[in-house]
C-alpha atoms as a PDB file:
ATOM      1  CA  UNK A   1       0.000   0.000   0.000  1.00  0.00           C
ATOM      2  CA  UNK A   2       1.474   3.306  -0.973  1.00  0.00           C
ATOM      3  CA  UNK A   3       1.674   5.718   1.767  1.00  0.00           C
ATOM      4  CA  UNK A   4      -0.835   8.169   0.090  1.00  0.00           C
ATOM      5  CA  UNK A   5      -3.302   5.103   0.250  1.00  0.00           C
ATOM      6  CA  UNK A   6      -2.449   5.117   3.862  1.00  0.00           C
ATOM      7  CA  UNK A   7      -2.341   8.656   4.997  1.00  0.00           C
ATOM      8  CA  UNK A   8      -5.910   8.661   3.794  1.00  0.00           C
ATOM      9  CA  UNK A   9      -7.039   5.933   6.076  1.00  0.00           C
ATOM     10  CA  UNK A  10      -5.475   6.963   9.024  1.00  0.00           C
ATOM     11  CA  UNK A  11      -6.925  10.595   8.093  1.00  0.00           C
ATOM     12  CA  UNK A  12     -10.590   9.207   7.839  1.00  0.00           C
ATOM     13  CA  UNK A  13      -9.826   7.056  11.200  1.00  0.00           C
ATOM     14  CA  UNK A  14      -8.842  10.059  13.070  1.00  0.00           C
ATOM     15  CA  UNK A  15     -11.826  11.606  12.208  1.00  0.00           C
ATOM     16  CA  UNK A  16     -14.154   8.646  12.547  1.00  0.00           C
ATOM     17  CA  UNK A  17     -12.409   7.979  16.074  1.00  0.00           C
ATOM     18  CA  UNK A  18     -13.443  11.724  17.006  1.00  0.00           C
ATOM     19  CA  UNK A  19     -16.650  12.062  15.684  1.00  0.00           C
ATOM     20  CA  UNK A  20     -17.426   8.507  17.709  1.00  0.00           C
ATOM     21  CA  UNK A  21     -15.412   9.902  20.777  1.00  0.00           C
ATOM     22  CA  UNK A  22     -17.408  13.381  20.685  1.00  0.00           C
ATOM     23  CA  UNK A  23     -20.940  11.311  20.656  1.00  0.00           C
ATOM     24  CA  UNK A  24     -19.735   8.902  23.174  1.00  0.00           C
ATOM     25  CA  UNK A  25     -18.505  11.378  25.736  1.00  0.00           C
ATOM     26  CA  UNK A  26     -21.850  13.177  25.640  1.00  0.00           C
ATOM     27  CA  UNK A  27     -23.728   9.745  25.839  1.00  0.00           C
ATOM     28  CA  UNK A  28     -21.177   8.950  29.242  1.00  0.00           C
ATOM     29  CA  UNK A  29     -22.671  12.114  30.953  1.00  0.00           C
ATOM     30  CA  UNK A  30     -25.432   9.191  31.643  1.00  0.00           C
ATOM     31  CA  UNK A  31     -24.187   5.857  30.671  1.00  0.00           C
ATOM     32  CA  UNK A  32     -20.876   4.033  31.995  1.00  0.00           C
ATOM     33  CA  UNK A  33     -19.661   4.251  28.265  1.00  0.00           C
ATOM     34  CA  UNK A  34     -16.184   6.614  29.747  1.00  0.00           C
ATOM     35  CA  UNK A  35     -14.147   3.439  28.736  1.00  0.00           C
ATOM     36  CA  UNK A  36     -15.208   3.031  25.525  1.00  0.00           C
ATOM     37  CA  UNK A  37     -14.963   6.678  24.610  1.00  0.00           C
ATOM     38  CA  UNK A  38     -11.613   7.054  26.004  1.00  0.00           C
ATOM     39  CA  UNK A  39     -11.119   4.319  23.562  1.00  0.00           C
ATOM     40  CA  UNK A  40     -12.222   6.498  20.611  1.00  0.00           C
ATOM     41  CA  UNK A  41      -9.758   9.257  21.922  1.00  0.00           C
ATOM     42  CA  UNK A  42      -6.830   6.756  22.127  1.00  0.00           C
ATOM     43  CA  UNK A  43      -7.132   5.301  18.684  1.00  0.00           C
ATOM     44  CA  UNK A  44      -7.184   9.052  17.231  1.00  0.00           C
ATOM     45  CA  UNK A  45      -4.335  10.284  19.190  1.00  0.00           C
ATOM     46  CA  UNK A  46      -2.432   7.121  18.148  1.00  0.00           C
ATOM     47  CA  UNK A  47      -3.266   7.308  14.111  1.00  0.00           C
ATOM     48  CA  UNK A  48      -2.995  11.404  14.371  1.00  0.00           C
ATOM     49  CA  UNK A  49       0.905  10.901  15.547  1.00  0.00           C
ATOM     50  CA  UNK A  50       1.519   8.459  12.853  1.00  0.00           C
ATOM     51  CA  UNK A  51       0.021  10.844  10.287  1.00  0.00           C
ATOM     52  CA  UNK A  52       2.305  13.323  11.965  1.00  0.00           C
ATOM     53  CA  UNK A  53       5.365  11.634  11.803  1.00  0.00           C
ATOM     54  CA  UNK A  54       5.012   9.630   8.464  1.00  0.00           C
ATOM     55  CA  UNK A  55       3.921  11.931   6.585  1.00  0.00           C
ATOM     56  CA  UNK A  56       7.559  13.945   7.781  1.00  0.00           C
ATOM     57  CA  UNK A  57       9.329  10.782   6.956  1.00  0.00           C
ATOM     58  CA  UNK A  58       8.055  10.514   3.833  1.00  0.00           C
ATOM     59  CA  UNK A  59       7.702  14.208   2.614  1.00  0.00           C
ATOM     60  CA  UNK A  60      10.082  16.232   5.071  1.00  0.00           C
ATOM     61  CA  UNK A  61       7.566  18.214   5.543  1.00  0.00           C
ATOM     62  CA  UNK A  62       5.411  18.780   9.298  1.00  0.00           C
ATOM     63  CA  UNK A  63       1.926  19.484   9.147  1.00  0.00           C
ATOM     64  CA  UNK A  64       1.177  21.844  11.626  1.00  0.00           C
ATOM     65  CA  UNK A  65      -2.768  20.418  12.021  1.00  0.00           C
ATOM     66  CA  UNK A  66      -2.014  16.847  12.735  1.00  0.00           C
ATOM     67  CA  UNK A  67      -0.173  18.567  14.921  1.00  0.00           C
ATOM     68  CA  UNK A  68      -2.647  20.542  16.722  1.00  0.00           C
ATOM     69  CA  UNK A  69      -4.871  17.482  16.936  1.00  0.00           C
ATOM     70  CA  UNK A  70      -1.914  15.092  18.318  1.00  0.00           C
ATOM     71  CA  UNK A  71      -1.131  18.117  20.914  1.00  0.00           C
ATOM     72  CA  UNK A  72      -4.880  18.810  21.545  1.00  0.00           C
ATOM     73  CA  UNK A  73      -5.800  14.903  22.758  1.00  0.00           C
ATOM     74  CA  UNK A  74      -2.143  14.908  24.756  1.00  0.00           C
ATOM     75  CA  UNK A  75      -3.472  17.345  26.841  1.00  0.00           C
ATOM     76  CA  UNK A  76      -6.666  16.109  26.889  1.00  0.00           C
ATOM     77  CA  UNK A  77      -5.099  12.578  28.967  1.00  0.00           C
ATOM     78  CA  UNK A  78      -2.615  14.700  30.884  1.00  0.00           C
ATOM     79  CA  UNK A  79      -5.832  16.635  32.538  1.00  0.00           C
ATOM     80  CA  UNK A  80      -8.548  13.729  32.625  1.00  0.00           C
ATOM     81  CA  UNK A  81      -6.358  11.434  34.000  1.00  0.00           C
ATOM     82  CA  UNK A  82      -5.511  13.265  37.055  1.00  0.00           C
ATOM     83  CA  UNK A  83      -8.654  15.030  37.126  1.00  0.00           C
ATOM     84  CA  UNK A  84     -11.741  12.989  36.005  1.00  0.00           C
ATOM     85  CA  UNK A  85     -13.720  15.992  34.916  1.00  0.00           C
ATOM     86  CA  UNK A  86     -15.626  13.239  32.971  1.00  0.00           C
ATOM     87  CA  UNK A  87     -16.882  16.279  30.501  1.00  0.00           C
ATOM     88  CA  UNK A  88     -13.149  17.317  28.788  1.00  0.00           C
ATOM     89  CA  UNK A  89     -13.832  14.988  25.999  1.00  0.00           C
ATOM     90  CA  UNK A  90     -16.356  16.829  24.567  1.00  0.00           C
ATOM     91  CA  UNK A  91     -14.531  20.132  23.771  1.00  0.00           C
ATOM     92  CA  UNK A  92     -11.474  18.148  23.357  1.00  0.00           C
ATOM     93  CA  UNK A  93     -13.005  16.141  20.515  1.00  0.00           C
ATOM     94  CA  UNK A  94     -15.257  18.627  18.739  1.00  0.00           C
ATOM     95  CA  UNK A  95     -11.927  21.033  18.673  1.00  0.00           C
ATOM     96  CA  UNK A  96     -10.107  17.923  16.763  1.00  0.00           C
ATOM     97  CA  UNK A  97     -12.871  17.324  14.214  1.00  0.00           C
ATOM     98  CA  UNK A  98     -12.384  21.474  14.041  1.00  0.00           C
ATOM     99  CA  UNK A  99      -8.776  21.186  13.192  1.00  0.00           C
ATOM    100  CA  UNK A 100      -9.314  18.353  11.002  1.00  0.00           C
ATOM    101  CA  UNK A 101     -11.555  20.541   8.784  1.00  0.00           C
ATOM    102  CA  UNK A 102      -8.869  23.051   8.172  1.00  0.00           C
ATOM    103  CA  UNK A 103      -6.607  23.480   5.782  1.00  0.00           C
ATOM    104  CA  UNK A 104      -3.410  20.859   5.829  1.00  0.00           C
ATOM    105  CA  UNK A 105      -0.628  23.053   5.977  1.00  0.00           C
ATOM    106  CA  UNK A 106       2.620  21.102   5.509  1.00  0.00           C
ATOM    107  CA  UNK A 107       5.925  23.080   6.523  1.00  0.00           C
ATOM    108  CA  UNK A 108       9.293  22.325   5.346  1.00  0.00           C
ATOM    109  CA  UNK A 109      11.817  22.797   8.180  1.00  0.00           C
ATOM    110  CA  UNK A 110      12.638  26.821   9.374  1.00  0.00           C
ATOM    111  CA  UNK A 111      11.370  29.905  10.711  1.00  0.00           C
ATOM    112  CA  UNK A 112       7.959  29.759   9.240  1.00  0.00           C
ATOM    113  CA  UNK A 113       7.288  25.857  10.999  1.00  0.00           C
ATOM    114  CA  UNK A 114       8.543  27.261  13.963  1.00  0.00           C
ATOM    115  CA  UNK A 115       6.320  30.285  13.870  1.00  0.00           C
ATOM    116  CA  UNK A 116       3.290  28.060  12.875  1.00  0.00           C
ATOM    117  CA  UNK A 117       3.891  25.355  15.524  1.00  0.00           C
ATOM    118  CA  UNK A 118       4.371  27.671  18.426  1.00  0.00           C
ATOM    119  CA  UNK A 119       1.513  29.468  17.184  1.00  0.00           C
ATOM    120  CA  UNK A 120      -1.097  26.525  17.250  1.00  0.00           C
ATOM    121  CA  UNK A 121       0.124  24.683  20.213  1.00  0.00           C
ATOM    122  CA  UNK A 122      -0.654  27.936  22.055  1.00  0.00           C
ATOM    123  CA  UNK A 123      -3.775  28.400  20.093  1.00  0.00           C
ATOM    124  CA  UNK A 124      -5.127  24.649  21.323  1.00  0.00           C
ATOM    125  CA  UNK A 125      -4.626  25.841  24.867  1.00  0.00           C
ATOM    126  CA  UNK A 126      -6.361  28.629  24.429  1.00  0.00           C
ATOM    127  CA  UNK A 127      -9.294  26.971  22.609  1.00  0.00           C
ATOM    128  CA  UNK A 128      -9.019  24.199  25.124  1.00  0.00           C
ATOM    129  CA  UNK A 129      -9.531  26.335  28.000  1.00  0.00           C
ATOM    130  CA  UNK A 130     -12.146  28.676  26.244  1.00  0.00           C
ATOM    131  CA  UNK A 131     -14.445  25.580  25.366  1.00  0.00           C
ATOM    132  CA  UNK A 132     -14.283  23.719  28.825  1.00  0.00           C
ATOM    133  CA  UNK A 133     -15.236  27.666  29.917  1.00  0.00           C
ATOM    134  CA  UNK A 134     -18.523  27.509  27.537  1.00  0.00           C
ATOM    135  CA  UNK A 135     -19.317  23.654  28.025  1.00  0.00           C
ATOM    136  CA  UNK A 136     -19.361  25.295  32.084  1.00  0.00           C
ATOM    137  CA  UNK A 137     -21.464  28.001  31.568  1.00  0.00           C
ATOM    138  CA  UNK A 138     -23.858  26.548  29.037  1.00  0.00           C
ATOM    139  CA  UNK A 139     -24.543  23.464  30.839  1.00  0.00           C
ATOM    140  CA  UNK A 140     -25.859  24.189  34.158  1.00  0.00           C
ATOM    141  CA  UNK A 141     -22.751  25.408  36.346  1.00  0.00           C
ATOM    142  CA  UNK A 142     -21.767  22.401  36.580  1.00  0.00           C
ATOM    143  CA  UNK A 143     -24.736  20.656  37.562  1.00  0.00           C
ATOM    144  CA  UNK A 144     -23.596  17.278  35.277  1.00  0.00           C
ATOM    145  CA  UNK A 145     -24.352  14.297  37.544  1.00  0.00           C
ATOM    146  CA  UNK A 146     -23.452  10.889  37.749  1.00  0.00           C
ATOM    147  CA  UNK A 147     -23.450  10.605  41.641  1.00  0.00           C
ATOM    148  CA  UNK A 148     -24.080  13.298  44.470  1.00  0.00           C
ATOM    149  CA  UNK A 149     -20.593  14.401  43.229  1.00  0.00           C
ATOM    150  CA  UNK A 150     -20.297  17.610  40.475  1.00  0.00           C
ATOM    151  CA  UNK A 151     -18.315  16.269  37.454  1.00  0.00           C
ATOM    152  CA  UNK A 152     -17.289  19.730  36.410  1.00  0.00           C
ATOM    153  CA  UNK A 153     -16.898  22.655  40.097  1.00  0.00           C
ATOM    154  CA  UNK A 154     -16.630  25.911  39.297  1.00  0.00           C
ATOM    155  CA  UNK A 155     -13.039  25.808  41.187  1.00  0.00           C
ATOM    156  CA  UNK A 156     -12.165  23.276  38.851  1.00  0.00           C
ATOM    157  CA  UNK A 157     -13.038  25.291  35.338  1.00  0.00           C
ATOM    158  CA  UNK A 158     -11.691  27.813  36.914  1.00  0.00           C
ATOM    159  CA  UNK A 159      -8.382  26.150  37.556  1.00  0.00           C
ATOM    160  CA  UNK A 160      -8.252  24.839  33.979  1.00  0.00           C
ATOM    161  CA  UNK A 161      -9.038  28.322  32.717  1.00  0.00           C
ATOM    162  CA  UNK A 162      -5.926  29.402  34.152  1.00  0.00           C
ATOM    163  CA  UNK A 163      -3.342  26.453  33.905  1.00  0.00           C
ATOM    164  CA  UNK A 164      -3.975  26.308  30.429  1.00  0.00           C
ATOM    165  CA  UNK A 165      -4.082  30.075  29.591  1.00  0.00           C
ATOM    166  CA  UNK A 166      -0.635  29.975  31.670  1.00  0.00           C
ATOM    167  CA  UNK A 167       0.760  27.206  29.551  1.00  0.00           C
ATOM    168  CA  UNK A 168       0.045  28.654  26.449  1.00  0.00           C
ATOM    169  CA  UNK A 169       2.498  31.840  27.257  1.00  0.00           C
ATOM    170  CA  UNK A 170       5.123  30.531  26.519  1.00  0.00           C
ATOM    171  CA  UNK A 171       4.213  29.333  22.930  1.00  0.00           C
ATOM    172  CA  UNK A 172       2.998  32.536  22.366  1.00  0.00           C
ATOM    173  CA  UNK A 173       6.143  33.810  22.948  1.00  0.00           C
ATOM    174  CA  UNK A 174       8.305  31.598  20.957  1.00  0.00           C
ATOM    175  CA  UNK A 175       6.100  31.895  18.136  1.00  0.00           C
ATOM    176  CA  UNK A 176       6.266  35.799  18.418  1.00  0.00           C
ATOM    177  CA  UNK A 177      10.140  35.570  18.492  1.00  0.00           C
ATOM    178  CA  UNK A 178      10.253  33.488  15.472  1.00  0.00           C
ATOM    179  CA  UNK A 179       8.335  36.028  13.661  1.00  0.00           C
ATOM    180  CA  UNK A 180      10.818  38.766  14.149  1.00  0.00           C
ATOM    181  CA  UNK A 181      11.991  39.835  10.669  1.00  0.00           C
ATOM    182  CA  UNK A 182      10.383  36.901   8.748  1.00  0.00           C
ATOM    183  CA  UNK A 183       6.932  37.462   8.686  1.00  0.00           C
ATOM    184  CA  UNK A 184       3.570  39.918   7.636  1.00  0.00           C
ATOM    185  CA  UNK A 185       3.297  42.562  10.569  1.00  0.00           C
ATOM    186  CA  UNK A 186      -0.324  41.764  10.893  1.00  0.00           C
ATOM    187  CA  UNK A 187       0.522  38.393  12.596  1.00  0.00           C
ATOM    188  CA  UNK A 188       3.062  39.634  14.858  1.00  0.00           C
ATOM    189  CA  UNK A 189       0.176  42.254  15.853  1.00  0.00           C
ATOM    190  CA  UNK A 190      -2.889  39.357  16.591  1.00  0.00           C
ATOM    191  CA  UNK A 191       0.099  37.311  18.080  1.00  0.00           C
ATOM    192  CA  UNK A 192       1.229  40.262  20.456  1.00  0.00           C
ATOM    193  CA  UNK A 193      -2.744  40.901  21.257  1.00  0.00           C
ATOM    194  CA  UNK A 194      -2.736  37.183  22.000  1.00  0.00           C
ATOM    195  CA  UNK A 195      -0.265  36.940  24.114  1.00  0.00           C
ATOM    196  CA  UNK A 196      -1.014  39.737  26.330  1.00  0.00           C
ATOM    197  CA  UNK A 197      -4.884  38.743  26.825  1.00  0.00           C
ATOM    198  CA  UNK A 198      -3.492  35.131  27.633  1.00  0.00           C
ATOM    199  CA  UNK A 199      -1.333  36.702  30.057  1.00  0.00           C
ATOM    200  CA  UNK A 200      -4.141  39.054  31.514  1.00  0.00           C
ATOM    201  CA  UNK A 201      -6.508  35.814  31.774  1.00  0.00           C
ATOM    202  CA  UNK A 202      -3.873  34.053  33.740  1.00  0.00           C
ATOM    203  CA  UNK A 203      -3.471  37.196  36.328  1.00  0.00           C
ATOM    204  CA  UNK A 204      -7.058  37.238  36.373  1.00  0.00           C
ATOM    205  CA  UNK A 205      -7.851  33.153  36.963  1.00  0.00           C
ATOM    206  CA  UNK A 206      -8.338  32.323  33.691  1.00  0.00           C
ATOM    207  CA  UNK A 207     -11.068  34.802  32.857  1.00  0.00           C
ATOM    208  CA  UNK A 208     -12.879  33.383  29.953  1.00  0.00           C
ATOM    209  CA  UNK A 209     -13.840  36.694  27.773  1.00  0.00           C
ATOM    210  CA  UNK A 210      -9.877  37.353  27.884  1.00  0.00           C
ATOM    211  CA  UNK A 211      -9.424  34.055  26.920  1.00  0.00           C
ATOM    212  CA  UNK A 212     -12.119  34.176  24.366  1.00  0.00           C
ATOM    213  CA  UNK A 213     -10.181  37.605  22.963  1.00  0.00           C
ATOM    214  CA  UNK A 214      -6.979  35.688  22.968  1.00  0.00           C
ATOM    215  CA  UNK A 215      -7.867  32.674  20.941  1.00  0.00           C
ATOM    216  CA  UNK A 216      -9.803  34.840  18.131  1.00  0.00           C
ATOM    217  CA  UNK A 217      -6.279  36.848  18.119  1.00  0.00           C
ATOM    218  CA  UNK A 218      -4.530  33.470  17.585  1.00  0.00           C
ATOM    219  CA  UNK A 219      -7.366  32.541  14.689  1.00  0.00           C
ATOM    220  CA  UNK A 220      -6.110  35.715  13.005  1.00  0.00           C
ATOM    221  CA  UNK A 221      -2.713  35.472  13.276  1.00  0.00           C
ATOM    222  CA  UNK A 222      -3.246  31.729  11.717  1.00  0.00           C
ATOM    223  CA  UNK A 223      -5.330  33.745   9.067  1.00  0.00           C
ATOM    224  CA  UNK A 224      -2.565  36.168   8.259  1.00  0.00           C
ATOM    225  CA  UNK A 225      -0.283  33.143   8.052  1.00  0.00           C
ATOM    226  CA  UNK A 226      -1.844  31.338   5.187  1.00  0.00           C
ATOM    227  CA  UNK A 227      -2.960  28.356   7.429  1.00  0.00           C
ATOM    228  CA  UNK A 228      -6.298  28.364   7.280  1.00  0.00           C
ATOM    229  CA  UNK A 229      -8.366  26.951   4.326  1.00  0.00           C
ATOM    230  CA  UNK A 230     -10.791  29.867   3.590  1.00  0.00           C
END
């Protein structure tokens, strides 16, 4: 099988395993079906990082999507492990079918992957943190029950809000620092906007209109970039 042939499978698996993930995740908010769509999650975390890596053996090239959707389900497990929110998988998944819809950008190696990268992996935080804000508010305050225990405190969206926003600085910065001299001025603008409402959200707990400012920032700079496919 050529790896064209291939790439298009595991491309249609990562999306079938989120779309399945998404529906399952909403259907565990009742049903003791966690397992099976942490199962979903798995198998398009697992074919998303093959994607990501053979399609850079075979091409030399990184696409920066994959990459958002590898990076997106990482953190994804590193919080719902630890945490058992029970109700990250939603945003989680519905921001990978997202990606997935976007345009494919594949980067040779240099200052305009690094600018890219840096600029999504901070841009999935942000999203990340912004959606398990909205899945909060529009659902209750956290009145999702399984037990007499919440599945989703306002401490803890609140402490997500902000951990993420904080993580995303950094990659923010990088990305800005890679665009010094190489890039249109418009993106180092949304990027600088970005960073500074992702560091005001942080200050302020992980307020979620900041964060909400700083992700559509990130959207444009991705714009201005040529990543996106409209």
């Amino acid at each position: 099988m050529a790896w064209t042939d291939f790439e298009r499978f595991l491309l249609d698996l990562t999306t079938l395993s989120l779309a399945i993930a998404f529906f399952l995740h909403g259907l565990s908010l009742r049903f003791a079906l966690r397992s099976f769509a942490q199962t979903s999650m798995a198998i398009a975390w697992l074919s998303s990082g093959i994607l990501l890596v053979g399609h850079l053996a075979t091409t030399g090239r990184f696409s920066v999507w994959w990459m958002a959707v590898w990076w997106l389900i990482l953190w994804y497990w590193s919080l719902e492990i630890p945490l058992s929110t029970r109700t990250l998988g939603l945003p989680a998944s519905l921001l990978g079918l997202l990606y997935l819809g976007l345009k494919s950008s594949a980067l040779p190696f240099g200052w305009h992957l690094a600018t890219a990268a840096f600029l999504l992996m901070g841009m999935v935080l942000l999203d990340f943190a912004f959606a398990s804000a909205m899945l909060f508010f529009f659902t209750g305050q956290g009145t999702f029950r399984r037990t007499s225990q919440p599945w989703l405190s306002p401490e803890l969206v609140q402490f997500l809000m902000k951990w993420l926003s904080s993580a995303s600085i950094p990659f923010l910065l990088f990305s800005l620092l890679a665009q010094i001299g190489a890039f249109d001025p418009f993106a180092h603008l949304f990027v600088s906007i970005a960073l500074i409402c992702a560091t005001a959200a942080a200050l302020k707990r992980g307020n979620p209109w900041l964060l909400g400012l700083s992700a559509l920032a990130c959207a444009a700079a991705a714009s201005a970039m040529g990543l996106f496919r409209f």
